[in-house]
C-alpha atoms as a PDB file:
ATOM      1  CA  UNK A   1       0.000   0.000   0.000  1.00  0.00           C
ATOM      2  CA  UNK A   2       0.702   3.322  -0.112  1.00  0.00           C
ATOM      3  CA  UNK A   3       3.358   4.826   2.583  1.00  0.00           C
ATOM      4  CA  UNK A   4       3.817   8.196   3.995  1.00  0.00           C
ATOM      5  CA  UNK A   5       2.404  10.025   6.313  1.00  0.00           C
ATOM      6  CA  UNK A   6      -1.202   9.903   6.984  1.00  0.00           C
ATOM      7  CA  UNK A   7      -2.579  13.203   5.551  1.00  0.00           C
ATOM      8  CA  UNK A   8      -5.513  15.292   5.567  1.00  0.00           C
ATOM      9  CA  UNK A   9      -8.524  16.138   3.541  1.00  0.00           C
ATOM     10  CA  UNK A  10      -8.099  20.297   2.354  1.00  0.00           C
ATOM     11  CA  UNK A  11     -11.236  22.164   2.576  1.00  0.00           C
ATOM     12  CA  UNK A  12     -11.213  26.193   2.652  1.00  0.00           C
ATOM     13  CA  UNK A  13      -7.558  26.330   3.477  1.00  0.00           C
ATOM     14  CA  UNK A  14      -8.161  23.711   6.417  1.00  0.00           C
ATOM     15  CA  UNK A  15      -7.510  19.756   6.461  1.00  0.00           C
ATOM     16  CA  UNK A  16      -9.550  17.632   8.243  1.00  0.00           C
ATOM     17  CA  UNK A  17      -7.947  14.074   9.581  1.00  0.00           C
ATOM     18  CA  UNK A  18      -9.214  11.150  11.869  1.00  0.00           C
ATOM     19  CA  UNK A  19     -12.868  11.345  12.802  1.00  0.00           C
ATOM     20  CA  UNK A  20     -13.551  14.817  11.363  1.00  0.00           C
ATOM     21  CA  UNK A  21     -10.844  16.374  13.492  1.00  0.00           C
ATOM     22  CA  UNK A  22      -9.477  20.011  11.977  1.00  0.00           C
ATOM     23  CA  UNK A  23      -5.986  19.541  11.475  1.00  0.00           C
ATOM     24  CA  UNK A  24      -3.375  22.196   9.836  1.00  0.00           C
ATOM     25  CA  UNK A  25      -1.286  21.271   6.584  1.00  0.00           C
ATOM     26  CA  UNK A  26      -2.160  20.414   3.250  1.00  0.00           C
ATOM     27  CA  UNK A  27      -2.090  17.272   0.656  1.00  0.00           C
ATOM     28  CA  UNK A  28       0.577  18.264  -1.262  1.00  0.00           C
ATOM     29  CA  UNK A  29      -0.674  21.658  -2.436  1.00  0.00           C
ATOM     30  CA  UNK A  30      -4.449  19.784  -3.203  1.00  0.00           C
ATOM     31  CA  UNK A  31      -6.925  22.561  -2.326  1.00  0.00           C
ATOM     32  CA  UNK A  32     -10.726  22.482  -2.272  1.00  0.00           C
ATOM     33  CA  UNK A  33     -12.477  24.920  -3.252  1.00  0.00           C
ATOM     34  CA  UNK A  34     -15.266  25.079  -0.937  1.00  0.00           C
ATOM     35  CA  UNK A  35     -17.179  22.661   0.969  1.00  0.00           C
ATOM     36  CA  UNK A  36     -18.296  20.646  -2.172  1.00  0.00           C
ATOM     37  CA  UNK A  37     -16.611  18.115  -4.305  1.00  0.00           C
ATOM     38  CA  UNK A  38     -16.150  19.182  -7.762  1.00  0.00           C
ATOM     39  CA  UNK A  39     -16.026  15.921 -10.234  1.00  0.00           C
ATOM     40  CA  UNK A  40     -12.101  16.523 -10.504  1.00  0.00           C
ATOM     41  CA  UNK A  41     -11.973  15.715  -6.998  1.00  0.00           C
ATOM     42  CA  UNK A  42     -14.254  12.695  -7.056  1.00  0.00           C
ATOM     43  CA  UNK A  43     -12.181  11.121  -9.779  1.00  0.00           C
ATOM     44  CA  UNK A  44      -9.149  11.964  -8.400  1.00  0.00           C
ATOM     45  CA  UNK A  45     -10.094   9.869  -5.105  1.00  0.00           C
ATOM     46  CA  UNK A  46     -11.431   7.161  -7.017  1.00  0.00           C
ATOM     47  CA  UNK A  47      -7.873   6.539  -8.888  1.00  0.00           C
ATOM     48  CA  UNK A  48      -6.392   6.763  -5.520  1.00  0.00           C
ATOM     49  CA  UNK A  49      -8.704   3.816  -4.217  1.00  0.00           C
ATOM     50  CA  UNK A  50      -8.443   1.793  -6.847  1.00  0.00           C
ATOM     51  CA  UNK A  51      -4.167   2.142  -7.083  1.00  0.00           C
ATOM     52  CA  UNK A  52      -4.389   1.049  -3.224  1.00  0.00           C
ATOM     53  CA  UNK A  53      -6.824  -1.898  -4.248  1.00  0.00           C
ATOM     54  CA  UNK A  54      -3.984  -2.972  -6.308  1.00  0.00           C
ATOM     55  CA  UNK A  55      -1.062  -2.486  -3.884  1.00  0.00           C
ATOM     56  CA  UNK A  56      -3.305  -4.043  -1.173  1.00  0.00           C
ATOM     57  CA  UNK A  57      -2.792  -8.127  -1.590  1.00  0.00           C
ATOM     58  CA  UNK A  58      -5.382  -8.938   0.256  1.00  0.00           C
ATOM     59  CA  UNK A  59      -7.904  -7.461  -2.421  1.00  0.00           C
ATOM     60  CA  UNK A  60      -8.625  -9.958  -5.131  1.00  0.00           C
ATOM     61  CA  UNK A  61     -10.169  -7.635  -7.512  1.00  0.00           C
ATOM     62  CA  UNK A  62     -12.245  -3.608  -7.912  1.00  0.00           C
ATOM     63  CA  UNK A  63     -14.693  -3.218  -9.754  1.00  0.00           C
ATOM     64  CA  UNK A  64     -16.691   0.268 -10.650  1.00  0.00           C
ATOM     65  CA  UNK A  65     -20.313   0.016  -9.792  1.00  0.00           C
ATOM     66  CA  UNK A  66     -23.276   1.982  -9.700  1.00  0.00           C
ATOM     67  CA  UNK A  67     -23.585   5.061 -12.714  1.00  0.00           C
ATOM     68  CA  UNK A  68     -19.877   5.325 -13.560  1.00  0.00           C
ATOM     69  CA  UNK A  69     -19.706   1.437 -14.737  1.00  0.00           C
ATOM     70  CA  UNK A  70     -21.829   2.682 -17.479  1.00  0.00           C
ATOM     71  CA  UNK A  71     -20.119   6.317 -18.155  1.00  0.00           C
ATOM     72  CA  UNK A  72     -23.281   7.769 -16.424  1.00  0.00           C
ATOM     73  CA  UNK A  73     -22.149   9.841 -13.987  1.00  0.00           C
ATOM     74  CA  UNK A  74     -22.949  13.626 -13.439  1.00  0.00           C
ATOM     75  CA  UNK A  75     -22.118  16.401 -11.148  1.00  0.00           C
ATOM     76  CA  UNK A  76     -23.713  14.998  -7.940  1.00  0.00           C
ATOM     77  CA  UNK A  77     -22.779  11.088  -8.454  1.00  0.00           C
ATOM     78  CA  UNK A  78     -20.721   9.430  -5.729  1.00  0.00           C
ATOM     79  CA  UNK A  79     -18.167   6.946  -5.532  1.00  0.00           C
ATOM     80  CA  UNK A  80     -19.033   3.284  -6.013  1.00  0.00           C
ATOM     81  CA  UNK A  81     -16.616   0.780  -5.761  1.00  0.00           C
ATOM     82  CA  UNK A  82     -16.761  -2.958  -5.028  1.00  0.00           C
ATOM     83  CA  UNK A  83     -13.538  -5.103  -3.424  1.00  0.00           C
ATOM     84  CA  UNK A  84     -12.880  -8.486  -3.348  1.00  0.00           C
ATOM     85  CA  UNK A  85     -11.302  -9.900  -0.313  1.00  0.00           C
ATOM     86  CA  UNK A  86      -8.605 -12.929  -0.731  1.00  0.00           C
ATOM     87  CA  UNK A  87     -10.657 -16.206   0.957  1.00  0.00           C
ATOM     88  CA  UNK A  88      -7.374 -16.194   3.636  1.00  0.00           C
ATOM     89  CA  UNK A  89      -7.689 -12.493   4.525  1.00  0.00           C
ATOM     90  CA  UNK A  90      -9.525 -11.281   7.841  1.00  0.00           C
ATOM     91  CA  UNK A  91     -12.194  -9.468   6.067  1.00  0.00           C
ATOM     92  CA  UNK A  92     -12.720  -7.593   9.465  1.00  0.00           C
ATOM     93  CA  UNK A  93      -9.526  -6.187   9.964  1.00  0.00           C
ATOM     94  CA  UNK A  94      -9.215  -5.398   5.879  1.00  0.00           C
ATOM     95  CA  UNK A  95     -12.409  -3.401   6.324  1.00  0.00           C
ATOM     96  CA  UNK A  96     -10.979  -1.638   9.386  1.00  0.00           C
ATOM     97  CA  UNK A  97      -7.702  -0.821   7.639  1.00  0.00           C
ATOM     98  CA  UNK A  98      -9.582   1.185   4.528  1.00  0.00           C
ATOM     99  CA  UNK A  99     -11.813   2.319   7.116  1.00  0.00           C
ATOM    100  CA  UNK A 100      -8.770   4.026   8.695  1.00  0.00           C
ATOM    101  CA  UNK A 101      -6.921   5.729   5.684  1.00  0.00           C
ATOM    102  CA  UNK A 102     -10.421   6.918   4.608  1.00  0.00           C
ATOM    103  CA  UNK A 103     -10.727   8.702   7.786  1.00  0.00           C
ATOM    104  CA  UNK A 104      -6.455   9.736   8.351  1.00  0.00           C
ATOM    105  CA  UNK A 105      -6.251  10.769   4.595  1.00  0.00           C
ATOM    106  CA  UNK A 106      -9.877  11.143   2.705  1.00  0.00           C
ATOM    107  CA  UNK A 107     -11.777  13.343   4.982  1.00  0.00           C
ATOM    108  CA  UNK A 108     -14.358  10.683   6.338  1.00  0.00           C
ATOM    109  CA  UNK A 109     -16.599  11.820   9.169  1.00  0.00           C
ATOM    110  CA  UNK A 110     -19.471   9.404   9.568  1.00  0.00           C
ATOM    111  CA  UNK A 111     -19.843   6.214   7.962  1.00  0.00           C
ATOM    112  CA  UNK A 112     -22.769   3.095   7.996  1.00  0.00           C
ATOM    113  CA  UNK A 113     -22.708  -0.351   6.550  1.00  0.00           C
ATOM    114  CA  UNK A 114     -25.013  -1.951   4.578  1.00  0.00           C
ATOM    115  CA  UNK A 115     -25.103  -5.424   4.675  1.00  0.00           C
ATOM    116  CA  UNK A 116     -26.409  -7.795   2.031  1.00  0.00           C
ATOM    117  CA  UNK A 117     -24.980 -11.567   2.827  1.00  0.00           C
ATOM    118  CA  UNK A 118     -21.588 -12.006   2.908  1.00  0.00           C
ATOM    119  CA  UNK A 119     -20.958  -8.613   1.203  1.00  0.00           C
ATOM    120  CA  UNK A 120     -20.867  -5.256   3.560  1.00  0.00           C
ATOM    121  CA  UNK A 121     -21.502  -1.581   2.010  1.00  0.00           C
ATOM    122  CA  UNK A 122     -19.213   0.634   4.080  1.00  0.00           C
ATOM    123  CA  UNK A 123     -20.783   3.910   3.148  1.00  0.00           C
ATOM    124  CA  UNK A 124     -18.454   7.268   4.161  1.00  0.00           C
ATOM    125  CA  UNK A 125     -19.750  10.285   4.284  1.00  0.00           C
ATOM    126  CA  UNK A 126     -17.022  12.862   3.306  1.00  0.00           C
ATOM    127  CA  UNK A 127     -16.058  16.261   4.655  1.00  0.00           C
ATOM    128  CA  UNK A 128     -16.628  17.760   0.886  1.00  0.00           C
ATOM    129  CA  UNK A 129     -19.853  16.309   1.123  1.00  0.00           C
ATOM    130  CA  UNK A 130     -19.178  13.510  -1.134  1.00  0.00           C
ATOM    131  CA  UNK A 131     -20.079   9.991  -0.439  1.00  0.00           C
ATOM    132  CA  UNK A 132     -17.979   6.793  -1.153  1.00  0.00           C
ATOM    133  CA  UNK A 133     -19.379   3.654  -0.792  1.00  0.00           C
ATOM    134  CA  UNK A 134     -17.189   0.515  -0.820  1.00  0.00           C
ATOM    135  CA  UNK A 135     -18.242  -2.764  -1.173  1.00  0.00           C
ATOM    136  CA  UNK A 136     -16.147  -5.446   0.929  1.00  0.00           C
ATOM    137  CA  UNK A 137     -17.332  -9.155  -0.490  1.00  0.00           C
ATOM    138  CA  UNK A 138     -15.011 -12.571   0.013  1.00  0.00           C
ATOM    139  CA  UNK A 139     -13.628 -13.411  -2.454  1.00  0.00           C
ATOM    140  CA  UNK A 140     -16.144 -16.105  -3.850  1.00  0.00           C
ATOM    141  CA  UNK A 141     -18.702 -13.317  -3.804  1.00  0.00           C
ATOM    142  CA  UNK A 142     -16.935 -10.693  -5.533  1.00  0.00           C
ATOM    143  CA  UNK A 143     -19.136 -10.266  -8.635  1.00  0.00           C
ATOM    144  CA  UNK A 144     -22.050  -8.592 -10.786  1.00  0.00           C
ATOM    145  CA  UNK A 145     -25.794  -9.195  -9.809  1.00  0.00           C
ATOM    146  CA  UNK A 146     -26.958  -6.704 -12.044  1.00  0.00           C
ATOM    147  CA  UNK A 147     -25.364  -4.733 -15.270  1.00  0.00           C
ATOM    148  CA  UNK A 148     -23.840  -1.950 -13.126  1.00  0.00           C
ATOM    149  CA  UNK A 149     -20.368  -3.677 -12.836  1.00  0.00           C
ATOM    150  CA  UNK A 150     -17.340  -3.155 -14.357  1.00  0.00           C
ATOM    151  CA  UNK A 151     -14.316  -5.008 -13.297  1.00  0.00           C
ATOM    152  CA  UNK A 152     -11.167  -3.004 -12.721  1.00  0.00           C
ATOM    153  CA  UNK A 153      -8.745  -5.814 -12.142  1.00  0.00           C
ATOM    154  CA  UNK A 154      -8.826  -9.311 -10.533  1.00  0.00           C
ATOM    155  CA  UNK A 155     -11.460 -11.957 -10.811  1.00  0.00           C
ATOM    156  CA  UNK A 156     -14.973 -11.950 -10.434  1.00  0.00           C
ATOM    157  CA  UNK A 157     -17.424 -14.455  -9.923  1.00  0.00           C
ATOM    158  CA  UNK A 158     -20.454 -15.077 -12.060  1.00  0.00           C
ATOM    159  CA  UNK A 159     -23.678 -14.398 -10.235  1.00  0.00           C
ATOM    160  CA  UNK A 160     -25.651 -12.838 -12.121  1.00  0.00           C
ATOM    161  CA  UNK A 161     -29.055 -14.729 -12.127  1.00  0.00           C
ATOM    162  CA  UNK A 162     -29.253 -17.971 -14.531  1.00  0.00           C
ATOM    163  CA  UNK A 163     -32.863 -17.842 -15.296  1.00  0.00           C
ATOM    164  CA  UNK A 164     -32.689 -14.849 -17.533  1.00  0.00           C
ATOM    165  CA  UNK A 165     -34.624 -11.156 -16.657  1.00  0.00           C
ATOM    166  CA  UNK A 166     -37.840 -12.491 -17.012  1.00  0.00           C
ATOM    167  CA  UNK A 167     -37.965 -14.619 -13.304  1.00  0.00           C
ATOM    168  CA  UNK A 168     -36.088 -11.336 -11.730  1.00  0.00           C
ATOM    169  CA  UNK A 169     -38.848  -8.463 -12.698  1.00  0.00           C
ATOM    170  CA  UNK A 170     -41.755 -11.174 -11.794  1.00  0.00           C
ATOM    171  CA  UNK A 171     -39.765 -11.632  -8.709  1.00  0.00           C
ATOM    172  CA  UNK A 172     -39.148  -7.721  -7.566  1.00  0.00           C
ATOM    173  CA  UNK A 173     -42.179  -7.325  -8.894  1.00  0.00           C
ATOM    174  CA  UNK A 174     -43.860  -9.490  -6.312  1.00  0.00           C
ATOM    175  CA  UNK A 175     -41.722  -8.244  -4.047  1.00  0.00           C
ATOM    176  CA  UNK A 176     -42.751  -4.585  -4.028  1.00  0.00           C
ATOM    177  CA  UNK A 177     -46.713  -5.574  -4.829  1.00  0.00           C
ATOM    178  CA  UNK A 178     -46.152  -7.358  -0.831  1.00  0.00           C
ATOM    179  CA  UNK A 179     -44.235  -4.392   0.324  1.00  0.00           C
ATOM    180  CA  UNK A 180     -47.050  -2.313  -0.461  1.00  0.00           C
ATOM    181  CA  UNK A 181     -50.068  -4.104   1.079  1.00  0.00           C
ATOM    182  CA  UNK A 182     -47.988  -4.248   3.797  1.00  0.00           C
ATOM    183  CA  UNK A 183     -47.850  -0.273   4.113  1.00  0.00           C
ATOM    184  CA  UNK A 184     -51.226   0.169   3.087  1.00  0.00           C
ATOM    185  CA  UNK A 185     -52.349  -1.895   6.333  1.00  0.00           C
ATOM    186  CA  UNK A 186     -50.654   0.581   8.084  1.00  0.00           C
ATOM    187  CA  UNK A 187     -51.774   3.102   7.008  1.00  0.00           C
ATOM    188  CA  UNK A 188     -55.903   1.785   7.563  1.00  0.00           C
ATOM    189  CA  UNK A 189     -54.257   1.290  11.274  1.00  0.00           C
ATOM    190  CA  UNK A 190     -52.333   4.749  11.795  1.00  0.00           C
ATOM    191  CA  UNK A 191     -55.501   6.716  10.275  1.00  0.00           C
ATOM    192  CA  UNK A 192     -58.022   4.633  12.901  1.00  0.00           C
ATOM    193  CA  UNK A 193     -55.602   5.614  15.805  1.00  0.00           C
ATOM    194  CA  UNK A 194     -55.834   9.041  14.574  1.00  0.00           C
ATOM    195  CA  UNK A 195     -51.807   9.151  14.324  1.00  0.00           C
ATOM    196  CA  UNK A 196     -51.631  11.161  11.551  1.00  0.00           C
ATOM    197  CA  UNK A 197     -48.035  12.207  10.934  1.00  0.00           C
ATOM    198  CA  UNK A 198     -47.270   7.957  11.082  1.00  0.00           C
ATOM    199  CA  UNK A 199     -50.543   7.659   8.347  1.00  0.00           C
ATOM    200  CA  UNK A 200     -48.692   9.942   6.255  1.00  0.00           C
ATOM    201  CA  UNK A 201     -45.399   8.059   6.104  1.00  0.00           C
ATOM    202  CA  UNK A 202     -47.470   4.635   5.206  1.00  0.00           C
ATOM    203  CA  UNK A 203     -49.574   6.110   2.686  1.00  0.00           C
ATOM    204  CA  UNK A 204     -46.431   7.412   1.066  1.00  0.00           C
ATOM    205  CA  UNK A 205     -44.398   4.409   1.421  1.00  0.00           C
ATOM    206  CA  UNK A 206     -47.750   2.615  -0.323  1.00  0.00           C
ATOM    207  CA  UNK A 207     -47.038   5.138  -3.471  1.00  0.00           C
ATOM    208  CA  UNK A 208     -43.288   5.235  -3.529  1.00  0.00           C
ATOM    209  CA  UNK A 209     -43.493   1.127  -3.884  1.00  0.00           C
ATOM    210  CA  UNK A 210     -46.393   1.345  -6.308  1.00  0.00           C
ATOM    211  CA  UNK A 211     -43.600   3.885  -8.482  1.00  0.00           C
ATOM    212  CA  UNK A 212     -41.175   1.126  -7.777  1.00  0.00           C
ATOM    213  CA  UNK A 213     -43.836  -1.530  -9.271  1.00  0.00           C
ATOM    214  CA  UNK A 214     -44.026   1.295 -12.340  1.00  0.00           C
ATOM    215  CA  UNK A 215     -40.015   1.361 -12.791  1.00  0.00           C
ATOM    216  CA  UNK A 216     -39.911  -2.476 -12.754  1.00  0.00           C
ATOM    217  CA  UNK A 217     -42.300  -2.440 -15.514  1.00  0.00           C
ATOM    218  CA  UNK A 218     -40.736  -0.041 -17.568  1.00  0.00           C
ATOM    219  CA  UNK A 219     -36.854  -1.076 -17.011  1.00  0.00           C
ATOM    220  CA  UNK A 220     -35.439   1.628 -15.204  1.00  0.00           C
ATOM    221  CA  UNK A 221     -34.024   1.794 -11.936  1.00  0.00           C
ATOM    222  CA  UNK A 222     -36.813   0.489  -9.272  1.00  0.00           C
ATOM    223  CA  UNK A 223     -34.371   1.330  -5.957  1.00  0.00           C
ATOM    224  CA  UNK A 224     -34.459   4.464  -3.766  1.00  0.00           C
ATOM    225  CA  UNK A 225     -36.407   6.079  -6.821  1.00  0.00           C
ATOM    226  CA  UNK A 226     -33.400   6.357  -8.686  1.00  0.00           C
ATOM    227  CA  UNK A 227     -35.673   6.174 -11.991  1.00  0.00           C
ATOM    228  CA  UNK A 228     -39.073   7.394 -11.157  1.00  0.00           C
ATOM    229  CA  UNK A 229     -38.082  10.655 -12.858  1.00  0.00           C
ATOM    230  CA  UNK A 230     -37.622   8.240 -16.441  1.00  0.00           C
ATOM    231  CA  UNK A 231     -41.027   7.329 -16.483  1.00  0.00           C
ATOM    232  CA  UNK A 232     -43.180   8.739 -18.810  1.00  0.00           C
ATOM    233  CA  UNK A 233     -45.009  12.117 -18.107  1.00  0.00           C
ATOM    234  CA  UNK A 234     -48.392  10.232 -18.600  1.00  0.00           C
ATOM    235  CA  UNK A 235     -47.294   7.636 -16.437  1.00  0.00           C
ATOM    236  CA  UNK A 236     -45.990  10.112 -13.468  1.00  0.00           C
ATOM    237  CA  UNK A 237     -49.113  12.518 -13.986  1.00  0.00           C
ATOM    238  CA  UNK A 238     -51.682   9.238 -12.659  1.00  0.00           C
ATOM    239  CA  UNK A 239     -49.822   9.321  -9.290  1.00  0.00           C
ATOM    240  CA  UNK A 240     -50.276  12.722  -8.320  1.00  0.00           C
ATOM    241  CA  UNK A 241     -53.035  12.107  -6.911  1.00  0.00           C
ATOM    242  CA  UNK A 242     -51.704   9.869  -4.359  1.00  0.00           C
ATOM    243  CA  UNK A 243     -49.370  13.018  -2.578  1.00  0.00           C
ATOM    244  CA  UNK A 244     -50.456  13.798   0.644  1.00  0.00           C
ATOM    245  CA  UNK A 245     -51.004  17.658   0.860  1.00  0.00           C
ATOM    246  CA  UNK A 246     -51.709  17.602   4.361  1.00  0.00           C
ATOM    247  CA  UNK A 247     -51.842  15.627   7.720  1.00  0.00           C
ATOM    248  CA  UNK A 248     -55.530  16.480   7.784  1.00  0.00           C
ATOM    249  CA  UNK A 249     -57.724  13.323   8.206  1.00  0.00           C
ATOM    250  CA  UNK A 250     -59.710  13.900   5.176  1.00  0.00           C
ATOM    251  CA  UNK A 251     -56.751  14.767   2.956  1.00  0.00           C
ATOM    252  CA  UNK A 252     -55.164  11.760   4.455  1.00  0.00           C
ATOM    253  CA  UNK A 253     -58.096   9.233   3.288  1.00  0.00           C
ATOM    254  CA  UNK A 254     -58.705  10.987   0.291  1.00  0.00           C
ATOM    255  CA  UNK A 255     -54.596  10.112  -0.945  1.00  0.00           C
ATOM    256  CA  UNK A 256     -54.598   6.846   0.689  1.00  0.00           C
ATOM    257  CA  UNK A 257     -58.018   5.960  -1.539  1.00  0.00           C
ATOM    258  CA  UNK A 258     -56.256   7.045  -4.511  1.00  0.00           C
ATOM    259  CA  UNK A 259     -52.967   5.504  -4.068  1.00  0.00           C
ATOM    260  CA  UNK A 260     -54.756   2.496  -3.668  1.00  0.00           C
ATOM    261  CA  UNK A 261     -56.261   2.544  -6.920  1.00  0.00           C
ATOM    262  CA  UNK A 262     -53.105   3.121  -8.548  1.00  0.00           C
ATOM    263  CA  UNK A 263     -51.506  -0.002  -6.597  1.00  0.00           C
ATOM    264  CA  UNK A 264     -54.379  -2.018  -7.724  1.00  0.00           C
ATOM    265  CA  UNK A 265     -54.233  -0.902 -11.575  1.00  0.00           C
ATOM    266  CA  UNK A 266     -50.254  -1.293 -10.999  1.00  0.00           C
ATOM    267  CA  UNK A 267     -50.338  -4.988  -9.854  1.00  0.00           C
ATOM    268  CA  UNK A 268     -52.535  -6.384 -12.198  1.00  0.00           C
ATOM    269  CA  UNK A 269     -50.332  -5.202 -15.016  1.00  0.00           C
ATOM    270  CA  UNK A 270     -47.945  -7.414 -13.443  1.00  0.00           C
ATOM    271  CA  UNK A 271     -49.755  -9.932 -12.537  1.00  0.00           C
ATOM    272  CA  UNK A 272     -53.316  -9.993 -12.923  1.00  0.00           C
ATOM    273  CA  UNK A 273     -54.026 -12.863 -11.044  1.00  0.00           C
ATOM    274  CA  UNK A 274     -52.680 -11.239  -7.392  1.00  0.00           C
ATOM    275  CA  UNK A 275     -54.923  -8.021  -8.375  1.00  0.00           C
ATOM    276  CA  UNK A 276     -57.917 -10.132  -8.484  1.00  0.00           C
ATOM    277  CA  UNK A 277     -57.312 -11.239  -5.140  1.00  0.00           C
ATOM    278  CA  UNK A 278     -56.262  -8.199  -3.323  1.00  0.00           C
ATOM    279  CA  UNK A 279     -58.123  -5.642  -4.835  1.00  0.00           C
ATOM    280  CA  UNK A 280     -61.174  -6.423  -2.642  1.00  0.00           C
ATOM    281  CA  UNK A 281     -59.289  -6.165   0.225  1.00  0.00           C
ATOM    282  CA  UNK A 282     -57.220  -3.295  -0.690  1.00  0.00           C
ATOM    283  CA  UNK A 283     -60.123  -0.845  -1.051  1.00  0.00           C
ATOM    284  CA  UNK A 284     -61.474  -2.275   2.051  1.00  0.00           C
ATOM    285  CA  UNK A 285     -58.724  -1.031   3.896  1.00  0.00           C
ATOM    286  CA  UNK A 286     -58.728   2.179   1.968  1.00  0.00           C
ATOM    287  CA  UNK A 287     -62.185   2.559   2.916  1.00  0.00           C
ATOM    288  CA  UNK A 288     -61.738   2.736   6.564  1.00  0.00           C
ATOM    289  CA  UNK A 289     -63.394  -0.526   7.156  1.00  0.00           C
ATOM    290  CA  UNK A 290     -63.392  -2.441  10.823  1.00  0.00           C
ATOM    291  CA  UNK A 291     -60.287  -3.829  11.784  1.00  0.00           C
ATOM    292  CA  UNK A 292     -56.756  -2.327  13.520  1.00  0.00           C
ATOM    293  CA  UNK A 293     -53.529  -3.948  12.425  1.00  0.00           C
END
């Protein structure tokens, strides 16, 4: 790896090292120019990460994910990149030692992880405001599960799904159709207890999920509505009625009566089978019938 001495993150003429901690100095006459990243920057930190993937031989193989695997970034993307850790490496202490230099030379003041199996999301929030995520998978699960991968160096394992797109969509599709009913019971409950700031958050996790349903069908992004805003203007317009515009009970019923209908016309083009069965019960709970869940 990398040797030296641990340096700081330059922001407004200041460097900021371990755990957010304003240190003096600078990174070798790097300045920022304000609080924000610029894309220079970003890319500049990415190279960095990925040479000390390379020097680090406990890392298998990097590989770009998210929307610069497929040249998409833009002025407000973050870092994504994925690691593989070599099967007779402490994965613990190899997370703790990036952990470390992204604090001592990156500018890292928080950070979370995300766990999904084997593999954890480390996800840093920066100083400049910029936010890394790295992806820290042994080495038999370093690979692509979707088409936002692109490997750096190394080797990668093939899991991407064998049964073809088809079984995936029907799959997330079911997914967020269950997710939904499971809001929209909520939401029946929160309105009858008269908690109306909790009714709000159900009814709009039923629509976000039903938008998720929409981006499924239409191939975009269906995660953290990262492609709600590709869907067609028709398409967007039919939700609108489904924002709350209040925390007033009538405003409340009146969105959670039309969200409902949208979940309902949104499931059966999926599946038209599941509407038939749930739609019944779906506007009964939209209707404020008997019952607290």
């Amino acid at each position: 790896m990398p040797g030296g001495p641990a340096r700081g993150f330059v922001a407004g003429g200041r460097t900021v090292g371990r755990a957010g901690t304003w240190t003096s100095g600078g990174v070798g006459g790097r300045q920022y120019g304000g609080v924000v990243f610029t894309p220079e920057e970003r890319t500049q930190l990415r190279d960095a990460l990925v040479a000390r993937a390379r020097a680090d031989e406990r890392i298998t193989g990097a590989a770009l994910t998210g929307s610069a695997s497929r040249g998409a970034e833009d002025r407000w993307s973050d870092i994504d990149l994925a690691l593989g850790v070599a099967a007779g490496a402490d994965i613990g202490r190899v997370m703790a030692d990036w952990t470390g230099v992204m604090y001592r030379e990156h500018g890292a003041v928080d950070h979370l992880d995300v766990v999904s199996g084997a593999v954890v999301y480390r996800v840093f929030l920066l100083v400049s405001t910029l936010q890394v995520d790295i992806a820290f998978a042994p080495e038999g699960e370093f690979g692509p599960t979707a088409p936002t991968f692109r490997l750096l160096f190394g080797r990668a394992a093939d899991r991407m799904p064998a049964d073809g797109a088809a079984s995936g969509v029907a799959e997330r599709a079911a997914s967020l159709a269950g997710m939904a009913w499971l809001y929209a019971l909520h939401a029946r409950s929160s309105l009858a207890r008269g908690r109306v700031w909790q009714a709000e958050y159900m009814i709009s996790g039923v629509r976000d999920h039903v938008l998720a349903l929409a981006c499924v069908r239409y191939g975009v992004p269906a995660v953290q509505g990262r492609g709600m805003d590709q869907l067609p203007a028709e398409v967007l317009a039919g939700f609108a009625a489904g924002l709350v515009r209040s925390v007033e009970a009538g405003e409340l019923e009146r969105a959670f009566r039309a969200v409902t209908e949208s979940l309902i016309a949104e499931i059966g083009l999926a599946d038209d089978g599941l509407a038939g069965r749930l739609s019944g019960v779906l506007r009964e709970l939209a209707s404020g019938g008997p019952g607290v869940a």
